[in-house]
N, C-alpha and C. Protein backbone atom coordinates (compact mmCIF):
# COMPACT_ATOMS: atom_id res chain seq x y z
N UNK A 1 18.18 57.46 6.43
CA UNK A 1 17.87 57.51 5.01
C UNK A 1 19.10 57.85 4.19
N UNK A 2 20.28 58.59 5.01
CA UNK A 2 21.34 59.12 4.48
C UNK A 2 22.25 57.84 4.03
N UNK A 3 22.28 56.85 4.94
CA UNK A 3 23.17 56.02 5.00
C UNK A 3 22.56 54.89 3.83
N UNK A 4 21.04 54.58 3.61
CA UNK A 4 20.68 53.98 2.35
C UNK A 4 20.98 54.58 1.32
N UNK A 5 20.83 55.68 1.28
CA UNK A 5 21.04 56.16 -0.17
C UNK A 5 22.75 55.93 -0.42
N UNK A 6 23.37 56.00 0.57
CA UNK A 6 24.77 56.17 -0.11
C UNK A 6 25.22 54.43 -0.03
N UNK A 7 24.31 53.56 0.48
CA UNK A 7 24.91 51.97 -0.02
C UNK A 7 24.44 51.43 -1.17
N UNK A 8 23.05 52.34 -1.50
CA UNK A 8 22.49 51.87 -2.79
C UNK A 8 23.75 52.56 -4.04
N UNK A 9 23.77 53.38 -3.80
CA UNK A 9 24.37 54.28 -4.75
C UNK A 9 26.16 53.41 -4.78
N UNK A 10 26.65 53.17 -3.72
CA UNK A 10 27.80 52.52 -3.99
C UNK A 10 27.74 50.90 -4.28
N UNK A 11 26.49 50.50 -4.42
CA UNK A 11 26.50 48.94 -4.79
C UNK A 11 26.03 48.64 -6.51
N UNK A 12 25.52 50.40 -6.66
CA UNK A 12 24.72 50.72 -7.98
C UNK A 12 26.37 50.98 -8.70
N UNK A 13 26.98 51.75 -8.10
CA UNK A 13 28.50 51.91 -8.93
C UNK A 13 29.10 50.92 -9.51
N UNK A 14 28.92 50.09 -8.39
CA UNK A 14 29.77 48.77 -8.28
C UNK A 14 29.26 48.10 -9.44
N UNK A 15 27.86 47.35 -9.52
CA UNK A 15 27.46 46.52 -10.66
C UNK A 15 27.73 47.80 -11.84
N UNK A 16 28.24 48.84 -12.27
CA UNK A 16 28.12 49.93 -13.25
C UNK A 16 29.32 49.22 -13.82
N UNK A 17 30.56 49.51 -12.79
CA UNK A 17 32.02 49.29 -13.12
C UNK A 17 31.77 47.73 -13.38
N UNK A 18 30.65 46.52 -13.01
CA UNK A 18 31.27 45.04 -13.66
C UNK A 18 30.61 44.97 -14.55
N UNK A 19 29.80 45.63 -15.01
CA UNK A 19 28.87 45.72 -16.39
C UNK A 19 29.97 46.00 -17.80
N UNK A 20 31.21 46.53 -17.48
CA UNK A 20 31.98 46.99 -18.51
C UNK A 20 32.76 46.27 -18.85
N UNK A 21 33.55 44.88 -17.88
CA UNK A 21 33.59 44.07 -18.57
C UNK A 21 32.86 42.97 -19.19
N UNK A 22 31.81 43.20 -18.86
CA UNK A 22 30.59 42.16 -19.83
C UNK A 22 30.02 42.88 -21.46
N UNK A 23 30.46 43.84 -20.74
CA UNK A 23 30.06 44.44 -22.16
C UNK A 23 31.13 44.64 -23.30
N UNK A 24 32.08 44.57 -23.03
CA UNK A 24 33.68 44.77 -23.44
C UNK A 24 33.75 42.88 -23.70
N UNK A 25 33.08 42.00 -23.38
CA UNK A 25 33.24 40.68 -23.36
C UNK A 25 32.23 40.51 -24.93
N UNK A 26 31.35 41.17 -24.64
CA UNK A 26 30.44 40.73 -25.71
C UNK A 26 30.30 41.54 -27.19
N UNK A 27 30.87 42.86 -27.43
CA UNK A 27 32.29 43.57 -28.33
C UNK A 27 33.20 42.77 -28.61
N UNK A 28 33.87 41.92 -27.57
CA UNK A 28 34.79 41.11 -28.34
C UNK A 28 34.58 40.50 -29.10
N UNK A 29 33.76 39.50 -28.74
CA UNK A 29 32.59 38.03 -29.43
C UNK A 29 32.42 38.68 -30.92
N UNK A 30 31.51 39.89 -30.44
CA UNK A 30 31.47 40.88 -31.94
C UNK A 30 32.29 40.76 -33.06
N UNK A 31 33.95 41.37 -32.17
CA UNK A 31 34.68 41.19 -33.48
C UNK A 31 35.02 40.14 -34.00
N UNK A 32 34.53 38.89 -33.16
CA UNK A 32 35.45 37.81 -33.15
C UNK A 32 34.29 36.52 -33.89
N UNK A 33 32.80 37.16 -33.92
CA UNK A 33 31.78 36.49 -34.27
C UNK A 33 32.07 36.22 -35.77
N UNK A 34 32.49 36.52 -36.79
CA UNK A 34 32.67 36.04 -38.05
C UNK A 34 33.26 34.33 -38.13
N UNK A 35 34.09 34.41 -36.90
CA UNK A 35 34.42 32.86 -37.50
C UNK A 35 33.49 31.56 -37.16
N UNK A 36 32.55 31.30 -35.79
CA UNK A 36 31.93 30.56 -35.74
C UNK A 36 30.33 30.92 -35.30
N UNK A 37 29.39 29.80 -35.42
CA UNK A 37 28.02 29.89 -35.25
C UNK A 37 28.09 30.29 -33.58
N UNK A 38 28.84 29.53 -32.92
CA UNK A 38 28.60 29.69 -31.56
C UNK A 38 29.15 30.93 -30.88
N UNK A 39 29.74 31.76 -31.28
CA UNK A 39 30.29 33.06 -30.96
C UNK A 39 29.21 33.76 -31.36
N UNK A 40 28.45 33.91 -32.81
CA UNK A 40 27.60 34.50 -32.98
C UNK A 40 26.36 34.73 -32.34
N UNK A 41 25.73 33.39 -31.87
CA UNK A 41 25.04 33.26 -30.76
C UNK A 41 25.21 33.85 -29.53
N UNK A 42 25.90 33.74 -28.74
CA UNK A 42 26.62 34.34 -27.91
C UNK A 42 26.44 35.90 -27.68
N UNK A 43 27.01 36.47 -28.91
CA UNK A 43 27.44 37.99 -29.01
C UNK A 43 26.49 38.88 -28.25
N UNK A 44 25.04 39.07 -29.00
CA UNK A 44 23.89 39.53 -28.83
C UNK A 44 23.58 39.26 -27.85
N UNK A 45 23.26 38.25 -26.54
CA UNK A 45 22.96 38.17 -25.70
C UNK A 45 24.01 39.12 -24.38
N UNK A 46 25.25 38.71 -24.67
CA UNK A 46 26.20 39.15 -23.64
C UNK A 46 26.05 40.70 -23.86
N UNK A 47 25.85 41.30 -25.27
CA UNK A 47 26.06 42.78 -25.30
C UNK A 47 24.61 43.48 -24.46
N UNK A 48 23.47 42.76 -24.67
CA UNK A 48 22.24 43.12 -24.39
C UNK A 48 22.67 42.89 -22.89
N UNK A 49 22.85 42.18 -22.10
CA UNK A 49 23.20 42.03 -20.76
C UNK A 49 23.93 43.18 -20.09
N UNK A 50 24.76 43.36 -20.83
CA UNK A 50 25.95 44.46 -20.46
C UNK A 50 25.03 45.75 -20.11
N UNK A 51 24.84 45.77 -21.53
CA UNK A 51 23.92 47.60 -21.53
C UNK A 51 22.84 47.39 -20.75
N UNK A 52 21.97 46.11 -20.24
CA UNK A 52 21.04 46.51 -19.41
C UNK A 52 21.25 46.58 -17.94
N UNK A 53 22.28 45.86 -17.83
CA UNK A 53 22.76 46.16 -15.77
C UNK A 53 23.69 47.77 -15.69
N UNK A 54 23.97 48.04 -17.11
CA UNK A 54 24.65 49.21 -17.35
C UNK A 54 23.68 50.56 -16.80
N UNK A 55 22.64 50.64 -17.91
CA UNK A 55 21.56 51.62 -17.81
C UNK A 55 20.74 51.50 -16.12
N UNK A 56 20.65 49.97 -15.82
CA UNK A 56 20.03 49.98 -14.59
C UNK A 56 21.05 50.58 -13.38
N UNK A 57 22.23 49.93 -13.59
CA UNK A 57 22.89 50.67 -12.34
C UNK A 57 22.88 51.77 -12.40
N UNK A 58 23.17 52.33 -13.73
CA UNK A 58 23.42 54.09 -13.85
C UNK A 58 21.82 54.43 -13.20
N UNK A 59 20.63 54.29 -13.41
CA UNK A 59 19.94 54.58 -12.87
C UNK A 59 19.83 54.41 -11.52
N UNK A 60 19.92 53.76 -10.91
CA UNK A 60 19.94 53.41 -9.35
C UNK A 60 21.13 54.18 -8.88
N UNK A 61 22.00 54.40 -9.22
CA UNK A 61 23.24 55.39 -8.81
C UNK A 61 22.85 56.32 -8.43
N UNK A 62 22.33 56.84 -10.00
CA UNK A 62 21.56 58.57 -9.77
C UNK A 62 20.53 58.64 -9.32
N UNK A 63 19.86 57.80 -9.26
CA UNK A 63 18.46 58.15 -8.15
C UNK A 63 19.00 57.94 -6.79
N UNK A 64 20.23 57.40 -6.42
CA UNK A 64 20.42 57.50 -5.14
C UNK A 64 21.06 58.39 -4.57
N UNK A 65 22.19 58.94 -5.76
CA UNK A 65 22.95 59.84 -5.54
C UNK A 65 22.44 61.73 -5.61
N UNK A 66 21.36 61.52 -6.11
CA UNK A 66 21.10 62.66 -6.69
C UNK A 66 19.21 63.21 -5.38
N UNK A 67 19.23 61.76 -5.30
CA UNK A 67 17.72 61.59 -4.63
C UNK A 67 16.57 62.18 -4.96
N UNK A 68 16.36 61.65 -6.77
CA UNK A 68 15.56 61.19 -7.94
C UNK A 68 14.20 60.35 -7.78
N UNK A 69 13.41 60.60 -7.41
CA UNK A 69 12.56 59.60 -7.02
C UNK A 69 12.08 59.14 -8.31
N UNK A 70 12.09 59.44 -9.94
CA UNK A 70 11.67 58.75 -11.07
C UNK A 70 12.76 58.15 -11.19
N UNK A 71 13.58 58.54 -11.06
CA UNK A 71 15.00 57.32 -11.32
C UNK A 71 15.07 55.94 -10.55
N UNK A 72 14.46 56.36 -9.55
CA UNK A 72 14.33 55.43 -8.23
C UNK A 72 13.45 54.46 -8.58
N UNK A 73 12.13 55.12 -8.78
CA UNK A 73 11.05 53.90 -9.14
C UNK A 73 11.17 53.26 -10.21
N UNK A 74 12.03 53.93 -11.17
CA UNK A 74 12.63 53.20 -12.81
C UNK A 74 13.60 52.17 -12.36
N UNK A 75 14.57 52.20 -11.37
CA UNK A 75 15.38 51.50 -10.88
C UNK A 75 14.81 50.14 -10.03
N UNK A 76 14.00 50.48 -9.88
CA UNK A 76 13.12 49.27 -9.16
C UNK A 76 11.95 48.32 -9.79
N UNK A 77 11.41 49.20 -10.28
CA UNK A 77 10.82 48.29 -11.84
C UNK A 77 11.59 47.95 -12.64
N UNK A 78 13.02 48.18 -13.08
CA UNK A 78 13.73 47.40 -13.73
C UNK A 78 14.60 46.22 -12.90
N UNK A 79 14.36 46.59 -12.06
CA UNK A 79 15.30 45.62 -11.00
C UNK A 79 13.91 44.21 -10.86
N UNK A 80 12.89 44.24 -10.56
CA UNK A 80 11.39 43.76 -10.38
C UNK A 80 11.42 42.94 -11.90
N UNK A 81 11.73 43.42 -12.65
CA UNK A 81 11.30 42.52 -14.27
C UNK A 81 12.40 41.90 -14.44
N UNK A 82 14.08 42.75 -14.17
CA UNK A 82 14.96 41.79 -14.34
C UNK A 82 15.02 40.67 -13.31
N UNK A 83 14.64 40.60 -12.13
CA UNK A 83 14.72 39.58 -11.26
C UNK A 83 13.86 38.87 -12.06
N UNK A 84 12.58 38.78 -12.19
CA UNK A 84 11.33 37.88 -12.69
C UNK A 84 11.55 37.45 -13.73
N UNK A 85 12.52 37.97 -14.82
CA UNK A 85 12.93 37.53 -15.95
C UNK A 85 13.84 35.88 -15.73
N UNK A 86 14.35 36.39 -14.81
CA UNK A 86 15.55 35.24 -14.12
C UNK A 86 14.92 34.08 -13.38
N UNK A 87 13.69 34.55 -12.85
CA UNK A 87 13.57 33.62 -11.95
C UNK A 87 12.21 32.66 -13.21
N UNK A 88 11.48 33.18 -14.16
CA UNK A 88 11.13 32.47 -14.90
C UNK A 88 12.39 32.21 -16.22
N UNK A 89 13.17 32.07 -16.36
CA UNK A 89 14.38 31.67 -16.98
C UNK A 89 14.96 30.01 -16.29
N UNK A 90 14.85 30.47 -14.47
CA UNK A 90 15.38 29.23 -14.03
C UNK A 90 14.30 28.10 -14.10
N UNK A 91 13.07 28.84 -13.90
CA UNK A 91 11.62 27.88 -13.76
C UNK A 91 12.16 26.62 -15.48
N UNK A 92 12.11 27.47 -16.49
CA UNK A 92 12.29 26.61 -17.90
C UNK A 92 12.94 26.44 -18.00
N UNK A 93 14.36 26.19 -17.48
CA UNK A 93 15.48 25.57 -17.60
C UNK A 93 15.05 24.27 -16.73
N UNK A 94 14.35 24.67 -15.59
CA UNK A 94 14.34 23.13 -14.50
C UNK A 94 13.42 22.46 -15.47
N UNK A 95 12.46 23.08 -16.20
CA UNK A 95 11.22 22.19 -16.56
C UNK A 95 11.55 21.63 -18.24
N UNK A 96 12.50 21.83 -18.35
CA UNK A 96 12.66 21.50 -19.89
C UNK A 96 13.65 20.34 -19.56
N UNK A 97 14.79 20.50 -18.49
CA UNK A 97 15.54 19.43 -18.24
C UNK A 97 15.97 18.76 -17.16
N UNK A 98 14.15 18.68 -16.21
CA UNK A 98 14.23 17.81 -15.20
C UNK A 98 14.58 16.19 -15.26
N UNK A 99 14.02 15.78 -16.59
CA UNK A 99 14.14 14.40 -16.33
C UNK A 99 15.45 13.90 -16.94
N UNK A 100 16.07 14.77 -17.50
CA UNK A 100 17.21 14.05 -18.21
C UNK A 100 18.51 14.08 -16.91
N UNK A 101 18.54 13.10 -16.99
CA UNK A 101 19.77 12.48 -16.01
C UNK A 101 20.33 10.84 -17.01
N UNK A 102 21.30 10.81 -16.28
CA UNK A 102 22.42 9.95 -16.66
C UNK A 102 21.71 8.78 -16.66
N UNK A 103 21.70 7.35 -16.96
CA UNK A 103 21.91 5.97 -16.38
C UNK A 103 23.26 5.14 -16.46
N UNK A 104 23.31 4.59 -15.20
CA UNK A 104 24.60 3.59 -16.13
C UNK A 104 24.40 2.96 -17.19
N UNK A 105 25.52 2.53 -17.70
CA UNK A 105 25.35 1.46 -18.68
C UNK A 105 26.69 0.16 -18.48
N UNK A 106 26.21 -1.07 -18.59
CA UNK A 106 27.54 -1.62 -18.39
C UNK A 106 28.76 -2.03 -18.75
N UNK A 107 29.80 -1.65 -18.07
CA UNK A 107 31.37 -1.78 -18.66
C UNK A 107 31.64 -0.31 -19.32
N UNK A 108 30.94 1.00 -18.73
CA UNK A 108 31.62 1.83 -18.90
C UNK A 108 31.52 3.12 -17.99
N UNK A 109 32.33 4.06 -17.55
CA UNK A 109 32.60 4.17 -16.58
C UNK A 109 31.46 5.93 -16.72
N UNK A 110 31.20 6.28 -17.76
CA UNK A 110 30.68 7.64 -18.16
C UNK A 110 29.13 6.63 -18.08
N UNK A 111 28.35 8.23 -17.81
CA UNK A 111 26.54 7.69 -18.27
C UNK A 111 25.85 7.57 -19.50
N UNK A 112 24.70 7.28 -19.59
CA UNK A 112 24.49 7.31 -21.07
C UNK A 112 23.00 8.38 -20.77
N UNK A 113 23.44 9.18 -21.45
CA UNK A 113 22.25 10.42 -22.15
C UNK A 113 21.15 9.77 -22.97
N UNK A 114 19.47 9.54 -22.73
CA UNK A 114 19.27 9.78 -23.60
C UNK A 114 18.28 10.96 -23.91
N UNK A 115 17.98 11.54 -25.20
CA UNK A 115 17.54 12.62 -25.72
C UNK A 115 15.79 12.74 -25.50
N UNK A 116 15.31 11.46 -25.52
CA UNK A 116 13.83 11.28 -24.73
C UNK A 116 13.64 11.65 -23.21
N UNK A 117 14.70 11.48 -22.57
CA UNK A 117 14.15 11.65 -21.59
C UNK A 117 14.01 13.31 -21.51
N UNK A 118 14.38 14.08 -21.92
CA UNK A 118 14.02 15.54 -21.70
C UNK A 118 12.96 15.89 -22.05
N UNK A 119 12.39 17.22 -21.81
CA UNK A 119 11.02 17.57 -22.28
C UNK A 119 11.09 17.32 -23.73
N UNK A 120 9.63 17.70 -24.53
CA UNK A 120 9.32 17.12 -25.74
C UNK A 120 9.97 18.85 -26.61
N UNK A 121 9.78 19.92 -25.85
CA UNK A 121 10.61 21.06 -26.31
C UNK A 121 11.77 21.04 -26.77
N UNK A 122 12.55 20.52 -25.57
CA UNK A 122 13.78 20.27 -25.68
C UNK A 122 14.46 19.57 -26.52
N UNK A 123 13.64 18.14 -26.90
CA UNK A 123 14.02 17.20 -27.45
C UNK A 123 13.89 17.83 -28.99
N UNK A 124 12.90 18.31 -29.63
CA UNK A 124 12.48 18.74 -30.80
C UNK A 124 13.15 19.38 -31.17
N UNK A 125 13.44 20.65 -30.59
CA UNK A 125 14.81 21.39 -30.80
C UNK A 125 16.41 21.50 -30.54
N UNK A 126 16.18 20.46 -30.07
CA UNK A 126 18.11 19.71 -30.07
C UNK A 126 18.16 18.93 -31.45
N UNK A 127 16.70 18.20 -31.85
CA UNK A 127 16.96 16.99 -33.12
C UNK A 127 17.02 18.07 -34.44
N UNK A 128 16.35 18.87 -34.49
CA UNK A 128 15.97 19.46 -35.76
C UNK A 128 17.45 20.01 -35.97
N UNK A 129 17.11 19.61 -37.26
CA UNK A 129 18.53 19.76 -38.29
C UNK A 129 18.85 21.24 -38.59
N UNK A 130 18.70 21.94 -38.48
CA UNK A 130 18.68 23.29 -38.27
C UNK A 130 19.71 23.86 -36.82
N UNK A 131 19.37 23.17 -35.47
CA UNK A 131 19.77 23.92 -34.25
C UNK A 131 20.72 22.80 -34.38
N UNK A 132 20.61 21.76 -34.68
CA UNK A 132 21.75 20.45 -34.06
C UNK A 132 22.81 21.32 -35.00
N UNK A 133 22.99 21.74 -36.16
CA UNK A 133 24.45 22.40 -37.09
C UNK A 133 24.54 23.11 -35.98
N UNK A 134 23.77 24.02 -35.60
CA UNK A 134 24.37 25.25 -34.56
C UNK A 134 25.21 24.68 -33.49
N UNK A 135 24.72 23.80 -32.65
CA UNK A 135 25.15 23.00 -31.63
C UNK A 135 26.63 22.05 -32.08
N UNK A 136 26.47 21.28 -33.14
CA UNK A 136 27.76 20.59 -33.22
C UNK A 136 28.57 21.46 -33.69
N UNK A 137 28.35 22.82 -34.41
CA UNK A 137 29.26 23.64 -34.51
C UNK A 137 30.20 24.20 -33.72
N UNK A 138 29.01 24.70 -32.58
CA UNK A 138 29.88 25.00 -31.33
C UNK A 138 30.97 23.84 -30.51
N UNK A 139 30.05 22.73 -30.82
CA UNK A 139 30.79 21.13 -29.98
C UNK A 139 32.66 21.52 -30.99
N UNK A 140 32.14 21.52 -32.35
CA UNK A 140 33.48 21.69 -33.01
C UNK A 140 34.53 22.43 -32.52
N UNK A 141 33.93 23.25 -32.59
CA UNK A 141 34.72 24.58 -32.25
C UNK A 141 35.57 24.57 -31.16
N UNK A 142 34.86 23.81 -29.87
CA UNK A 142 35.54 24.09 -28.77
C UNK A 142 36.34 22.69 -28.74
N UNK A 143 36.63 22.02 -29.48
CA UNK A 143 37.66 21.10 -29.83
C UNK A 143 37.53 19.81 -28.84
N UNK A 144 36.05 19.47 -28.31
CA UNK A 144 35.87 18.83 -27.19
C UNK A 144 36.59 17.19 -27.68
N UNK A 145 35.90 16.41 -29.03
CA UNK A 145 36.39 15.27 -29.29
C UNK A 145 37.40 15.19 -29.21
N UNK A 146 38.26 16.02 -29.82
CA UNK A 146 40.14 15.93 -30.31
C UNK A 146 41.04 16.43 -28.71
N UNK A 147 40.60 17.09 -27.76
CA UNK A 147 41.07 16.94 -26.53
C UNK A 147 40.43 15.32 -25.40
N UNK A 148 39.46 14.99 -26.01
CA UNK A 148 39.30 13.48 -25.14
C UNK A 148 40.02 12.39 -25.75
N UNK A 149 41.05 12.33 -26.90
CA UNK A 149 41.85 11.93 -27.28
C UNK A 149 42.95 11.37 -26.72
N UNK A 150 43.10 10.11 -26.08
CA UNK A 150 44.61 9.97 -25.36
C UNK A 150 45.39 9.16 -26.47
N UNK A 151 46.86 9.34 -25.89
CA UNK A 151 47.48 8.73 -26.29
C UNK A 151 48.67 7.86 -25.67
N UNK A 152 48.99 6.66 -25.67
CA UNK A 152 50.12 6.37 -24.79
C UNK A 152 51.46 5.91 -25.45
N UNK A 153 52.53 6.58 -25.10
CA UNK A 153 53.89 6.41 -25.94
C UNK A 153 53.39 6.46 -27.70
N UNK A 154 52.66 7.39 -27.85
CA UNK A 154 51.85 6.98 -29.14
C UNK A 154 51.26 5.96 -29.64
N UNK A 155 51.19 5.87 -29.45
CA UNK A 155 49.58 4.63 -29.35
C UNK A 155 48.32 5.15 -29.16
N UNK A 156 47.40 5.17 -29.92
CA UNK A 156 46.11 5.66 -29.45
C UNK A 156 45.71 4.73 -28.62
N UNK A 157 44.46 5.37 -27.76
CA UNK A 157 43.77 4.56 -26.36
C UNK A 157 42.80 3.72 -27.19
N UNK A 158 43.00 2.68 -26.86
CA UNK A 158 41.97 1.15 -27.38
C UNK A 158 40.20 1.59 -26.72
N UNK A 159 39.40 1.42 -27.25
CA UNK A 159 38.17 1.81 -27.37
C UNK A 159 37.57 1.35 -25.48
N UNK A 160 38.55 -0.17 -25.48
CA UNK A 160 38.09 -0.73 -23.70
C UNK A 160 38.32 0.41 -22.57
N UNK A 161 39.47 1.15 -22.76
CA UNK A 161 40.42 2.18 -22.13
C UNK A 161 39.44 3.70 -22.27
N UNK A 162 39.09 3.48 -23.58
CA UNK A 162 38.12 4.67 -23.12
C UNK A 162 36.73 5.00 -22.84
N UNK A 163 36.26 3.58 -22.63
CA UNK A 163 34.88 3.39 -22.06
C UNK A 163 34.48 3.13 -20.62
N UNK A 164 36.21 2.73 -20.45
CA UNK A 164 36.32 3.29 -18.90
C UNK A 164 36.38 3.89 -18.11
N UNK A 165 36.75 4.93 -18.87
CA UNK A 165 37.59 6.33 -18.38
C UNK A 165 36.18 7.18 -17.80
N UNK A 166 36.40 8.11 -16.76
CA UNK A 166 35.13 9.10 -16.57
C UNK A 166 35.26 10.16 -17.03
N UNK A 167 33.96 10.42 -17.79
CA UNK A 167 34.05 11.58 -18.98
C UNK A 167 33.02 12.46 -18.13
N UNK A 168 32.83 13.82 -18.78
CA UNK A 168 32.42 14.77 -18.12
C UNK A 168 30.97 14.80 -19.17
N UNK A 169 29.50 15.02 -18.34
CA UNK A 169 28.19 14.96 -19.38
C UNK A 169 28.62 15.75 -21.19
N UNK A 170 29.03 16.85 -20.83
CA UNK A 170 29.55 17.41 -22.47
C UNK A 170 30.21 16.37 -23.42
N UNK A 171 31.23 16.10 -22.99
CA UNK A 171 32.18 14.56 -23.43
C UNK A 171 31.23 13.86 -23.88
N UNK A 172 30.31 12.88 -22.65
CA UNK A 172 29.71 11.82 -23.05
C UNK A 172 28.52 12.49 -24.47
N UNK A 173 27.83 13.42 -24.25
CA UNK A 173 27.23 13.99 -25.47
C UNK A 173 27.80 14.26 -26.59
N UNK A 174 28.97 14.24 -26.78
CA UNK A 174 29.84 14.83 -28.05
C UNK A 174 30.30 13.89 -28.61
N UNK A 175 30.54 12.56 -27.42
CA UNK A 175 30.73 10.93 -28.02
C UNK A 175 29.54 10.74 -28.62
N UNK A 176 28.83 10.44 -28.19
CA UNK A 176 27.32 10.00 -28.28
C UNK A 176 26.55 10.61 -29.48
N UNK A 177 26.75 11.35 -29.80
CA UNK A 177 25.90 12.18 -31.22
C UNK A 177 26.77 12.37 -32.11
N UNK A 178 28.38 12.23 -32.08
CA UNK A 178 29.14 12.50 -33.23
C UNK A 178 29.03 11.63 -34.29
C-alpha cells in the first residue's frame, strides 16, 4: 500500500509540474488575446484546463501523500468525470465529422471538401455568418493563404501548378471558402 501511495503521489506531482505550463500557456493567450478572435477563443479554455489538472493533481498528491481518504475519493471522482468528459468529447467529435472525407476531383492533386457531407450540426454552424468571421479570422491570422503562395524566380505559380501541388486538408479549406 506503501509503494501505491508513493507512485500515485509522484505521478500526481508530475501532471502538477505540466499543468504550469498550460496554464502559463493560456495567461499568455490572455495577454496576447486583444489582437485576434482566435486567441480569444482559445484563452478560456487552455486557462480552465490548466487550473483543473492543477487542483486535481494537487489533490491526488495530498491524498496520497498525506493518506487523505476525502482527498482521495475527490481525486477520483474528478479523475471519473474528467475521463468521461473526454471520452464523450471524442464520441462528438467522431459523430459530427464522420462522414466528411475528401473526394478526388480531376486534374488536381489536393481533395475536395464538401461542407454537406458533415453532420447537419456541424454544417449549420461552420455556415452561419456569425462562427464562419470567427473561423476565417483565425484562417487569417495564421497566414495560411499567403504562405501557400509560391513563387518562381518571381513569377507567381500559374493556377495549373497549383492545382497540382498536394495541399494539406486546412489549405484545401482556406482555398475553397476564401
Amino acid at each position: 500500500m506503501r509503494t501505491s501511495n508513493h507512485l500515485i503521489g509522484f505521478l500526481n506531482f508530475l501532471t502538477f509540474l505540466l499543468s504550469i505550463p498550460i496554464l502559463g500557456g493560456g495567461i499568455w493567450l490572455s495577454s496576447r488575446a486583444n489582437n485576434t478572435d482566435c486567441m480569444k477563443f482559445l484563452q478560456w479554455p487552455i486557462i480552465i484546463i490548466g487550473v483543473a489538472i492543477m487542483v486535481v493533481s494537487l489533490a491526488g498528491f495530498a491524498g496520497a501523500c498525506y493518506r487523505n481518504n476525502f482527498l482521495m475519493y475527490l481525486y477520483l471522482w474528478a479523475m471519473f468525470f474528467i475521463i468521461a468528459a473526454l471520452i464523450g468529447f471524442v464520441i462528438f467529435a467522431y459523430a459530427v465529422t464522420d462522414k466528411g472525407s475528401g473526394r478526388p476531383v480531376m486534374n488536381r492533386a489536393y481533395l475536395d471538401y464538401s461542407l454537406q457531407d458533415y453532420s447537419g450540426w456541424l454544417a449549420d454552424r461552420v455556415s452561419s455568418e456569425s462562427y464562419w468571421s470567427k473561423i476565417s479570422s483565425c484562417i487569417r491570422d495564421s497566414h495560411v493563404c499567403s504562405r501557400m503562395r509560391r513563387t518562381f524566380e518571381g513569377v507567381p505559380e500559374s493556377d495549373e501548378l497549383f492545382y497540382r501541388r498536394k495541399l494539406s486538408p486546412i489549405q484545401e479549406q482556406g482555398f475553397q471558402w476564401s
